[in-house]
PDB file of N, CA and C in Angstrom:
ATOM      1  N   UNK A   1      66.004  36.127 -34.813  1.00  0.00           N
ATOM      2  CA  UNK A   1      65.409  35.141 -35.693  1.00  0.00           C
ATOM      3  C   UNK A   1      66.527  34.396 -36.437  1.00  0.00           C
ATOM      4  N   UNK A   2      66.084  33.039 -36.435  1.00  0.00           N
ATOM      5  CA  UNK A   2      67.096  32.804 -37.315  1.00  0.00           C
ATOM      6  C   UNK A   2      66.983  32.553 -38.877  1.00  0.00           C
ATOM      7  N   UNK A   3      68.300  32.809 -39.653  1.00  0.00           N
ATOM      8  CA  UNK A   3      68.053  32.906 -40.905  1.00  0.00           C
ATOM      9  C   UNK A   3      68.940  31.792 -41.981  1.00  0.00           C
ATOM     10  N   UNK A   4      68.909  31.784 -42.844  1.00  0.00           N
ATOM     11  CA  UNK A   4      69.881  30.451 -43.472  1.00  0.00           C
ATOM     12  C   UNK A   4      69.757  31.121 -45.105  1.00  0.00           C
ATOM     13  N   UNK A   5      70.206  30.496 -46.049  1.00  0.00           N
ATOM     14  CA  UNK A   5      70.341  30.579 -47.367  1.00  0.00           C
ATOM     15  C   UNK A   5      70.115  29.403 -47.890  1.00  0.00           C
ATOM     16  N   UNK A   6      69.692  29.570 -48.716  1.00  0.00           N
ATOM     17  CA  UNK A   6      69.501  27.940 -49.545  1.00  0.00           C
ATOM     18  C   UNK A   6      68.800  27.846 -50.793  1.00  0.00           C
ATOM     19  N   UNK A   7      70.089  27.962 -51.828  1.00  0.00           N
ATOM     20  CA  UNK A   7      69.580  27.970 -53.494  1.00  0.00           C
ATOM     21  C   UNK A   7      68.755  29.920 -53.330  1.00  0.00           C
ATOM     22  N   UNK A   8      69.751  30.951 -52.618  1.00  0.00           N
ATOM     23  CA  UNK A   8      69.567  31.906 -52.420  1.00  0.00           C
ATOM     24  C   UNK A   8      68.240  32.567 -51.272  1.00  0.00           C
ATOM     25  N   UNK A   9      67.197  32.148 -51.224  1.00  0.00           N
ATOM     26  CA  UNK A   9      66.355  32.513 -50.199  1.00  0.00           C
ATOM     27  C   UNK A   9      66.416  33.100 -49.085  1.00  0.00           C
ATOM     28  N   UNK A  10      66.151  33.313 -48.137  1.00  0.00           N
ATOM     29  CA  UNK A  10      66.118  33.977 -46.570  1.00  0.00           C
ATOM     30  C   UNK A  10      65.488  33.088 -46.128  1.00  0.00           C
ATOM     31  N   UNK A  11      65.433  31.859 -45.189  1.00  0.00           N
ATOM     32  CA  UNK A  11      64.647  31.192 -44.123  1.00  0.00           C
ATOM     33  C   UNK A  11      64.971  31.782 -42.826  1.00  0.00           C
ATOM     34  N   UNK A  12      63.969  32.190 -41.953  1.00  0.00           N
ATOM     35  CA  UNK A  12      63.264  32.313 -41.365  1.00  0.00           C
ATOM     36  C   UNK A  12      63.458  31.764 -40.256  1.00  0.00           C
ATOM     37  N   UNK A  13      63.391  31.328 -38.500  1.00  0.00           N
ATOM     38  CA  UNK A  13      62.932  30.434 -37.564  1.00  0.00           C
ATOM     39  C   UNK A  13      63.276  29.053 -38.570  1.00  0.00           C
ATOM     40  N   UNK A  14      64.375  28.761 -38.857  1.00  0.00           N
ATOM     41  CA  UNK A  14      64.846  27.318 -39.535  1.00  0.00           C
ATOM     42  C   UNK A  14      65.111  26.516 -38.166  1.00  0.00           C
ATOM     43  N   UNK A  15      64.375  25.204 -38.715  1.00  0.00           N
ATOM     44  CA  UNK A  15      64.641  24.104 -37.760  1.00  0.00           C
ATOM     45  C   UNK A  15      64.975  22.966 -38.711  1.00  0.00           C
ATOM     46  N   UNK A  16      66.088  22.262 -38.184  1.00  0.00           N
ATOM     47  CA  UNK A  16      66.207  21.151 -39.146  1.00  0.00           C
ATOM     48  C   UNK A  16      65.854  19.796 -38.176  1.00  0.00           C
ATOM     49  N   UNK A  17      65.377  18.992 -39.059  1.00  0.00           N
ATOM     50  CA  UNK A  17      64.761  17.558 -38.469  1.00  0.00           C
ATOM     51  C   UNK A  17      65.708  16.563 -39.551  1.00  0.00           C
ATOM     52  N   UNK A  18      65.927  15.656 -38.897  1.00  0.00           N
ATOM     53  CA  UNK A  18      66.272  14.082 -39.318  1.00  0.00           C
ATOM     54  C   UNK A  18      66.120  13.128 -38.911  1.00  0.00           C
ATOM     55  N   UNK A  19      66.648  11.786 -39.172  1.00  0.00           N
ATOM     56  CA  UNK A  19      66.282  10.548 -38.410  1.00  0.00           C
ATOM     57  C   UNK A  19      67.845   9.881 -38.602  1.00  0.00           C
ATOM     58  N   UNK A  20      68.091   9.291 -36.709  1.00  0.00           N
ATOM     59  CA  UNK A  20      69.197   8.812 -36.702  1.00  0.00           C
ATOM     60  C   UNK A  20      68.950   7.367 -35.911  1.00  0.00           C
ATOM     61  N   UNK A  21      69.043   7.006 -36.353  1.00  0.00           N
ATOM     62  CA  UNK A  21      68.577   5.209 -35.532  1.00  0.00           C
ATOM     63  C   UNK A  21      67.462   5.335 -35.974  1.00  0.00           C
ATOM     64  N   UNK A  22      66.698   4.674 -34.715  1.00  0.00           N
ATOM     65  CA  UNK A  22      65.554   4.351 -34.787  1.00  0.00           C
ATOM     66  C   UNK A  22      64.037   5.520 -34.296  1.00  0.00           C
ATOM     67  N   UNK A  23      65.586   7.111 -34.321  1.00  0.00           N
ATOM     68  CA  UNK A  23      64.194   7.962 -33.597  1.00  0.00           C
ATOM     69  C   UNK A  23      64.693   9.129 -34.733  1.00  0.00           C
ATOM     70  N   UNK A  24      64.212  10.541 -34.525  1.00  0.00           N
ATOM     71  CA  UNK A  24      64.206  11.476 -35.124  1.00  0.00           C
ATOM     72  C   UNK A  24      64.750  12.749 -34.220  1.00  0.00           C
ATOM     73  N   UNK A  25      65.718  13.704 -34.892  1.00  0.00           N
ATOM     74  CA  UNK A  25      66.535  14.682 -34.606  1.00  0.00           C
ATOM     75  C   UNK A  25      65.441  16.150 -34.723  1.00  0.00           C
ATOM     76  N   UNK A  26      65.700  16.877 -33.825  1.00  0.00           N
ATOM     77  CA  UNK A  26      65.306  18.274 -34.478  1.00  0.00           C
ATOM     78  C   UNK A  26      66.056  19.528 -33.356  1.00  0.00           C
ATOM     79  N   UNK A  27      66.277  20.428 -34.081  1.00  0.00           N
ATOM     80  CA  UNK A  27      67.150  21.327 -33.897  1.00  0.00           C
ATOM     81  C   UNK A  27      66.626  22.795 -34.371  1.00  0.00           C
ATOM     82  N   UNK A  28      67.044  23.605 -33.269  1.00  0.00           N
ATOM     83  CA  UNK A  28      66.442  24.882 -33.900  1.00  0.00           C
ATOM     84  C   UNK A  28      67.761  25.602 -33.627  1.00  0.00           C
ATOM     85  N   UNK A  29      67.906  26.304 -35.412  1.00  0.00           N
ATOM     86  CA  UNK A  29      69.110  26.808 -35.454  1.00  0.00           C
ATOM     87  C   UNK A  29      69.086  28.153 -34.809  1.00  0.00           C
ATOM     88  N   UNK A  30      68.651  29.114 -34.951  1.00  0.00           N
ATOM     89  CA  UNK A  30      68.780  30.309 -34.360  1.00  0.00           C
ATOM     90  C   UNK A  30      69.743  29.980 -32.541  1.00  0.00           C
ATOM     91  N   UNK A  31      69.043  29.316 -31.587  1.00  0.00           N
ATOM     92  CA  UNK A  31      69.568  28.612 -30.668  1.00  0.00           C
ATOM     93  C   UNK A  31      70.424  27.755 -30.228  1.00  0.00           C
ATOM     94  N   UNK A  32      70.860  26.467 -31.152  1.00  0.00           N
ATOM     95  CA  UNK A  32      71.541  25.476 -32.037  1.00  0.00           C
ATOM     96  C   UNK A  32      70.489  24.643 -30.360  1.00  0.00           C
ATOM     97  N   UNK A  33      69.416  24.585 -29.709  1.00  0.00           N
ATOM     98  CA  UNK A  33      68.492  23.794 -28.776  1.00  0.00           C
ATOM     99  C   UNK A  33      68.535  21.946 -30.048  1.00  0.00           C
ATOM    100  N   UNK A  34      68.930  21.559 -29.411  1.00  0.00           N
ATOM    101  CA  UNK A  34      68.454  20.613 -30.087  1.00  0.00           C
ATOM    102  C   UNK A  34      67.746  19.179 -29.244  1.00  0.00           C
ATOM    103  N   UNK A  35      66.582  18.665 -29.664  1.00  0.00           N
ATOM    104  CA  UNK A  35      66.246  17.654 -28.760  1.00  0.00           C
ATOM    105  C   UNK A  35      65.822  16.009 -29.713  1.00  0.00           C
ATOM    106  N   UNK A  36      65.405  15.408 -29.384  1.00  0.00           N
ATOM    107  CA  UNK A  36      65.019  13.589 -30.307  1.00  0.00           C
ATOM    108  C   UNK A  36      63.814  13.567 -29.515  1.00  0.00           C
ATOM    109  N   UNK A  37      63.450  12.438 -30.593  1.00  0.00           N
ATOM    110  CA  UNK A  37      61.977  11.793 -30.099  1.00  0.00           C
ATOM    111  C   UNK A  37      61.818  10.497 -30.887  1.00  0.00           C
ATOM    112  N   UNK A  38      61.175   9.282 -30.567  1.00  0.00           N
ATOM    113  CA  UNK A  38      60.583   8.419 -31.613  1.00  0.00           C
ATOM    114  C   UNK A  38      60.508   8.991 -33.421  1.00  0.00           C
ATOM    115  N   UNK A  39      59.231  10.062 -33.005  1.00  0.00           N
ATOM    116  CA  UNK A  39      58.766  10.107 -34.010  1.00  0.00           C
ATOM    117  C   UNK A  39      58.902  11.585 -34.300  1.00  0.00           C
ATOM    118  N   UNK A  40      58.747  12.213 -35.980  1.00  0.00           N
ATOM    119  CA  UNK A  40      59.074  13.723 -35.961  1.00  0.00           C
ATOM    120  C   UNK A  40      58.149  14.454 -35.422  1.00  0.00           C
ATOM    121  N   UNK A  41      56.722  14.387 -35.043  1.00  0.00           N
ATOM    122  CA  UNK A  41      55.782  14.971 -34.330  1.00  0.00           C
ATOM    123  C   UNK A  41      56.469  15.219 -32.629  1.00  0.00           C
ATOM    124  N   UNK A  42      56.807  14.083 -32.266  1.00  0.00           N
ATOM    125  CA  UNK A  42      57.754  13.998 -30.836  1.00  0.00           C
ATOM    126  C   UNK A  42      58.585  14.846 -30.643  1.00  0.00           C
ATOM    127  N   UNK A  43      59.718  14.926 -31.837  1.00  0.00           N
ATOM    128  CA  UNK A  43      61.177  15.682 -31.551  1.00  0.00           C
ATOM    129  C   UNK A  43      60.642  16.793 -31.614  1.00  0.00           C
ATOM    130  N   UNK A  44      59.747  17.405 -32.567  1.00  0.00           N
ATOM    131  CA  UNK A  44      59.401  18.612 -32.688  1.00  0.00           C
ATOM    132  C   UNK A  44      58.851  19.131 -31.641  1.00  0.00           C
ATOM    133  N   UNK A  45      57.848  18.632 -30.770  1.00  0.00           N
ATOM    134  CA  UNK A  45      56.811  18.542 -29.831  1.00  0.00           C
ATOM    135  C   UNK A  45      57.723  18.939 -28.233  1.00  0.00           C
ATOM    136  N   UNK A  46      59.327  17.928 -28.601  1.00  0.00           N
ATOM    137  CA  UNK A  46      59.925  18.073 -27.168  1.00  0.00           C
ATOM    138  C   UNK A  46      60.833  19.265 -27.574  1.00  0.00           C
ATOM    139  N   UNK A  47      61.266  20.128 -28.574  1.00  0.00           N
ATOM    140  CA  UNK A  47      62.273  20.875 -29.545  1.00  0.00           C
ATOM    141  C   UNK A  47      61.037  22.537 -28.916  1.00  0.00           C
ATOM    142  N   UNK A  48      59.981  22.318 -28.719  1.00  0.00           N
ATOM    143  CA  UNK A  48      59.225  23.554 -28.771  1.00  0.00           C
ATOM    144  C   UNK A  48      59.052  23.671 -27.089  1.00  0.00           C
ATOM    145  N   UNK A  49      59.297  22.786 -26.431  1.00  0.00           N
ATOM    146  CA  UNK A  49      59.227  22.926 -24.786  1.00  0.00           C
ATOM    147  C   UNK A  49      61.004  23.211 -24.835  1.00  0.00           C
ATOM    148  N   UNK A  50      62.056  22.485 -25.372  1.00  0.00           N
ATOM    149  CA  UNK A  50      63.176  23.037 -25.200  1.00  0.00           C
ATOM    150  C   UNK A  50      63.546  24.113 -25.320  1.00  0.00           C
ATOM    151  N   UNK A  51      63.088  25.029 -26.161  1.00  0.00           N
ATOM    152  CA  UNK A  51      63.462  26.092 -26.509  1.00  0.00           C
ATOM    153  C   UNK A  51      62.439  26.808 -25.979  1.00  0.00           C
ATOM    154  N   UNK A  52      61.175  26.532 -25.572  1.00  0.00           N
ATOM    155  CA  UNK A  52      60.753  27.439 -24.042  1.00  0.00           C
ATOM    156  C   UNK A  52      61.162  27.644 -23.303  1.00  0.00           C
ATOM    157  N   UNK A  53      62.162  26.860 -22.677  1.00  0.00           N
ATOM    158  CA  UNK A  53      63.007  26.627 -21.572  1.00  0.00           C
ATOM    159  C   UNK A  53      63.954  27.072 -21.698  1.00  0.00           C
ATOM    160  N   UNK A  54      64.645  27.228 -22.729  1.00  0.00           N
ATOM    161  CA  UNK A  54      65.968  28.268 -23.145  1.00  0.00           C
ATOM    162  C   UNK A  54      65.894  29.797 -23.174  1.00  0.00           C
ATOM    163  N   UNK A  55      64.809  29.886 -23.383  1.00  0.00           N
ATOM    164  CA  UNK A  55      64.730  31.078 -23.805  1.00  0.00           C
ATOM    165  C   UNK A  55      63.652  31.914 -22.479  1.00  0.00           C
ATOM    166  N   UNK A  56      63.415  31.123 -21.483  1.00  0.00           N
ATOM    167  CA  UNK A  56      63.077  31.359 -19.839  1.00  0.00           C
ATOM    168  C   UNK A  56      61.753  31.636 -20.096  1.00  0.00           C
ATOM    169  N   UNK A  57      60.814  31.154 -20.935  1.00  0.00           N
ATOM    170  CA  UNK A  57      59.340  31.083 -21.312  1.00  0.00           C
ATOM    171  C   UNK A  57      59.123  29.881 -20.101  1.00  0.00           C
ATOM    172  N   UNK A  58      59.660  29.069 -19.887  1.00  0.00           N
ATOM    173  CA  UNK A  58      59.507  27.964 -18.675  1.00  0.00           C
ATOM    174  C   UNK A  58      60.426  27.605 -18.271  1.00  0.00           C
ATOM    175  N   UNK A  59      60.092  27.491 -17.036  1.00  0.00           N
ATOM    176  CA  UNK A  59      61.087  26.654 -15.986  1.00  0.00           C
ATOM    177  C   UNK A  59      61.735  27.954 -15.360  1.00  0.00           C
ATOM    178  N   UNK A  60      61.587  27.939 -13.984  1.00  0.00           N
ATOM    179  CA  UNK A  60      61.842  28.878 -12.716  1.00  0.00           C
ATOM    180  C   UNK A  60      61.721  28.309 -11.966  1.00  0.00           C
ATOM    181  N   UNK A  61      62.841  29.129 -10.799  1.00  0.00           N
ATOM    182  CA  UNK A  61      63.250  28.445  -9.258  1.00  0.00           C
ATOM    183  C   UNK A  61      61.736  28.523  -8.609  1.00  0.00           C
ATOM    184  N   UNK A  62      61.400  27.763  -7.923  1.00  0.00           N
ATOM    185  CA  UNK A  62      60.351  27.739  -6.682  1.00  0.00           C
ATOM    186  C   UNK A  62      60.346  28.771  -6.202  1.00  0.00           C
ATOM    187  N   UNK A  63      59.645  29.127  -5.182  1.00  0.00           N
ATOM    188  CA  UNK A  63      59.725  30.248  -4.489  1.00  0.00           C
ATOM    189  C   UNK A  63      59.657  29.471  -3.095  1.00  0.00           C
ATOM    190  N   UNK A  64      60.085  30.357  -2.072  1.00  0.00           N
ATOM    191  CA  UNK A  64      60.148  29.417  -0.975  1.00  0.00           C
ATOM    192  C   UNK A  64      58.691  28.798  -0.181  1.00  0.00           C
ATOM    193  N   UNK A  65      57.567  29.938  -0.751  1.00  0.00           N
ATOM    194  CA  UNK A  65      56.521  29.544  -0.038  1.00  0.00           C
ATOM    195  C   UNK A  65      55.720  28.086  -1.292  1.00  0.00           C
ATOM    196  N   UNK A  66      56.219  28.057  -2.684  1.00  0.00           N
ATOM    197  CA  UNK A  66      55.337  27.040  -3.187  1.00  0.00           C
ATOM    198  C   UNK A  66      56.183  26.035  -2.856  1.00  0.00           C
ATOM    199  N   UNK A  67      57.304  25.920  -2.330  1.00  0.00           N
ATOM    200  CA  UNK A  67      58.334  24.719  -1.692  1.00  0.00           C
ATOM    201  C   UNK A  67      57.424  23.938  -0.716  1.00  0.00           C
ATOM    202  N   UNK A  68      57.255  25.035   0.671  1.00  0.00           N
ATOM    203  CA  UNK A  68      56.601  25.048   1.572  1.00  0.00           C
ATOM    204  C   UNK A  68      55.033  24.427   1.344  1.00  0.00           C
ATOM    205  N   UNK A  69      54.570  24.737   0.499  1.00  0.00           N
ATOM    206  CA  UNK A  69      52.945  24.484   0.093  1.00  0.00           C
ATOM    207  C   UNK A  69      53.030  22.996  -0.630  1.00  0.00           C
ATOM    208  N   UNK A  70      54.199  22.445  -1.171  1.00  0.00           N
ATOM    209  CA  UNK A  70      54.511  21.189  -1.871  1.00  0.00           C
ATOM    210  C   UNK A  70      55.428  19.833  -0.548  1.00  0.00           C
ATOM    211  N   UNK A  71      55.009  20.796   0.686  1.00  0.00           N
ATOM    212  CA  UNK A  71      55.277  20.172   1.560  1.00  0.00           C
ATOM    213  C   UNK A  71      57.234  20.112   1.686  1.00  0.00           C
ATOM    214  N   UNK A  72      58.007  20.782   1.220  1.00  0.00           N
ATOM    215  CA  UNK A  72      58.867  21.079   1.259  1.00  0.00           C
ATOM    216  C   UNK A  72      59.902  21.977   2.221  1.00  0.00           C
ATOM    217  N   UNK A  73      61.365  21.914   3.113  1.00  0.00           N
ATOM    218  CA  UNK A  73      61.227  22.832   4.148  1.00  0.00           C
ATOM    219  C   UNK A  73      62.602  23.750   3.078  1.00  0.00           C
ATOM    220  N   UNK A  74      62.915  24.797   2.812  1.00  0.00           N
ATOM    221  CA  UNK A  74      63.620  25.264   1.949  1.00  0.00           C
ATOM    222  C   UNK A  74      64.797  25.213   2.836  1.00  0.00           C
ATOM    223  N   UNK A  75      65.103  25.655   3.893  1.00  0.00           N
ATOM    224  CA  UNK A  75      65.627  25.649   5.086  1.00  0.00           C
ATOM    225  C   UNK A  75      66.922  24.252   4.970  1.00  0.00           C
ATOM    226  N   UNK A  76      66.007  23.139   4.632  1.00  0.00           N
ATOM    227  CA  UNK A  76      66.392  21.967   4.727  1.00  0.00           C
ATOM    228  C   UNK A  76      67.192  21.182   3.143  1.00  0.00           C
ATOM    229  N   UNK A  77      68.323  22.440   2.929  1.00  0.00           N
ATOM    230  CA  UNK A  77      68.913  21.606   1.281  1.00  0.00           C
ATOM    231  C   UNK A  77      70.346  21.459   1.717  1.00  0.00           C
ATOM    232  N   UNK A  78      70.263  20.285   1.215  1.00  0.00           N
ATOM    233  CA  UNK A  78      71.533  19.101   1.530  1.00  0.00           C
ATOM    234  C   UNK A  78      72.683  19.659   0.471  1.00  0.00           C
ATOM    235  N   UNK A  79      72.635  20.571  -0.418  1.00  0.00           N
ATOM    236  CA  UNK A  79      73.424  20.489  -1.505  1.00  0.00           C
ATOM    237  C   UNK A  79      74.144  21.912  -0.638  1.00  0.00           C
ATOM    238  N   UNK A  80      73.482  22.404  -0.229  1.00  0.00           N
ATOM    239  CA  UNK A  80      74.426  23.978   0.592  1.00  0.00           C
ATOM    240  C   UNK A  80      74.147  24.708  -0.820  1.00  0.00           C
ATOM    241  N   UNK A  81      75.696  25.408  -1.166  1.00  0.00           N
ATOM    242  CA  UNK A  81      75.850  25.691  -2.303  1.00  0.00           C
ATOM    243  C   UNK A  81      76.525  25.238  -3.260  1.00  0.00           C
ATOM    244  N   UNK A  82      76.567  23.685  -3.182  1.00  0.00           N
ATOM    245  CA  UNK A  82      77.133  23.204  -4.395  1.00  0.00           C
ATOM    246  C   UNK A  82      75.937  22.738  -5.190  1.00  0.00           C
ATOM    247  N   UNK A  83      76.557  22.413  -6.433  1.00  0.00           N
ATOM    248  CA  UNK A  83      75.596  22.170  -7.491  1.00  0.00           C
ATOM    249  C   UNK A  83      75.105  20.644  -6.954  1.00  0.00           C
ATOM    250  N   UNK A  84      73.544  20.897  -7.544  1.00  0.00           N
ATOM    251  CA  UNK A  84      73.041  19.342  -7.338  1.00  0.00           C
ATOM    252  C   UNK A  84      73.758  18.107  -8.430  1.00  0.00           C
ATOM    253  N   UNK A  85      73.895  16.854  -8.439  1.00  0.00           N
ATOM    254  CA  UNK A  85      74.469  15.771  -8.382  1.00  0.00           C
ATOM    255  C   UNK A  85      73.956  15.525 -10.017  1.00  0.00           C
ATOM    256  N   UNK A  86      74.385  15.928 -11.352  1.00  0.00           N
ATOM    257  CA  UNK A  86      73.892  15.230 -12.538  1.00  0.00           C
ATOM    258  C   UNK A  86      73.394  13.889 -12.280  1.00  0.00           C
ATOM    259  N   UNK A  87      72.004  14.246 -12.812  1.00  0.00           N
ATOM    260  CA  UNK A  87      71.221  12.743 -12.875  1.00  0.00           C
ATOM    261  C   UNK A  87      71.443  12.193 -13.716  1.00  0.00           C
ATOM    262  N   UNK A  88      72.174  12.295 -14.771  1.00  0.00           N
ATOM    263  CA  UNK A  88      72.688  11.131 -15.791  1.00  0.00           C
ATOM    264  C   UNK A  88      73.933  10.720 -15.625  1.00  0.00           C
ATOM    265  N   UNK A  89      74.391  11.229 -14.328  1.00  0.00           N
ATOM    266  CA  UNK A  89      75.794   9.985 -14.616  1.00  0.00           C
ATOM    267  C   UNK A  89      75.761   8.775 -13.986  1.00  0.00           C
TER     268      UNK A  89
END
């Protein structure tokens, strides 16, 4: 869990939120996960799927037969064993 001090207290699962431009920051310290959104309902909203995902509550490899069932041949990956290609560059 995470914990913080502030004007002496114990917090708890602390997340801090802000606004930088034109959208809003949020961050969960225990993790330091941090994600943005428009609005603080958003950051928070995408901050609680991030840290599902960090913490392996979501997101797992396929299995070869739901590959197969998504019309997929597993057989058939172009990457071998190198890492796939960052989609943001």
């Amino acid at each position: 869990m995470a914990t913080s001090t502030w004007e002496g207290d114990d917090h708890e699962d602390e997340i801090r939120l802000w606004r930088e431009g034109d959208g809003w920051i949020a961050k969960d310290v225990e993790t330091g996960v941090t994600t943005q959104g428009p609005s603080r309902s958003a950051a928070l909203a995408n901050l609680d799927d991030a840290v599902a995902l960090y913490e392996g509550e979501r997101g797992r490899e396929p299995t070869d037969e739901e590959l197969k069932a998504a019309g997929i041949d597993p057989e058939d990956n172009t990457t071998g064993e190198r890492e796939p290609p960052d989609a943001l560059k």
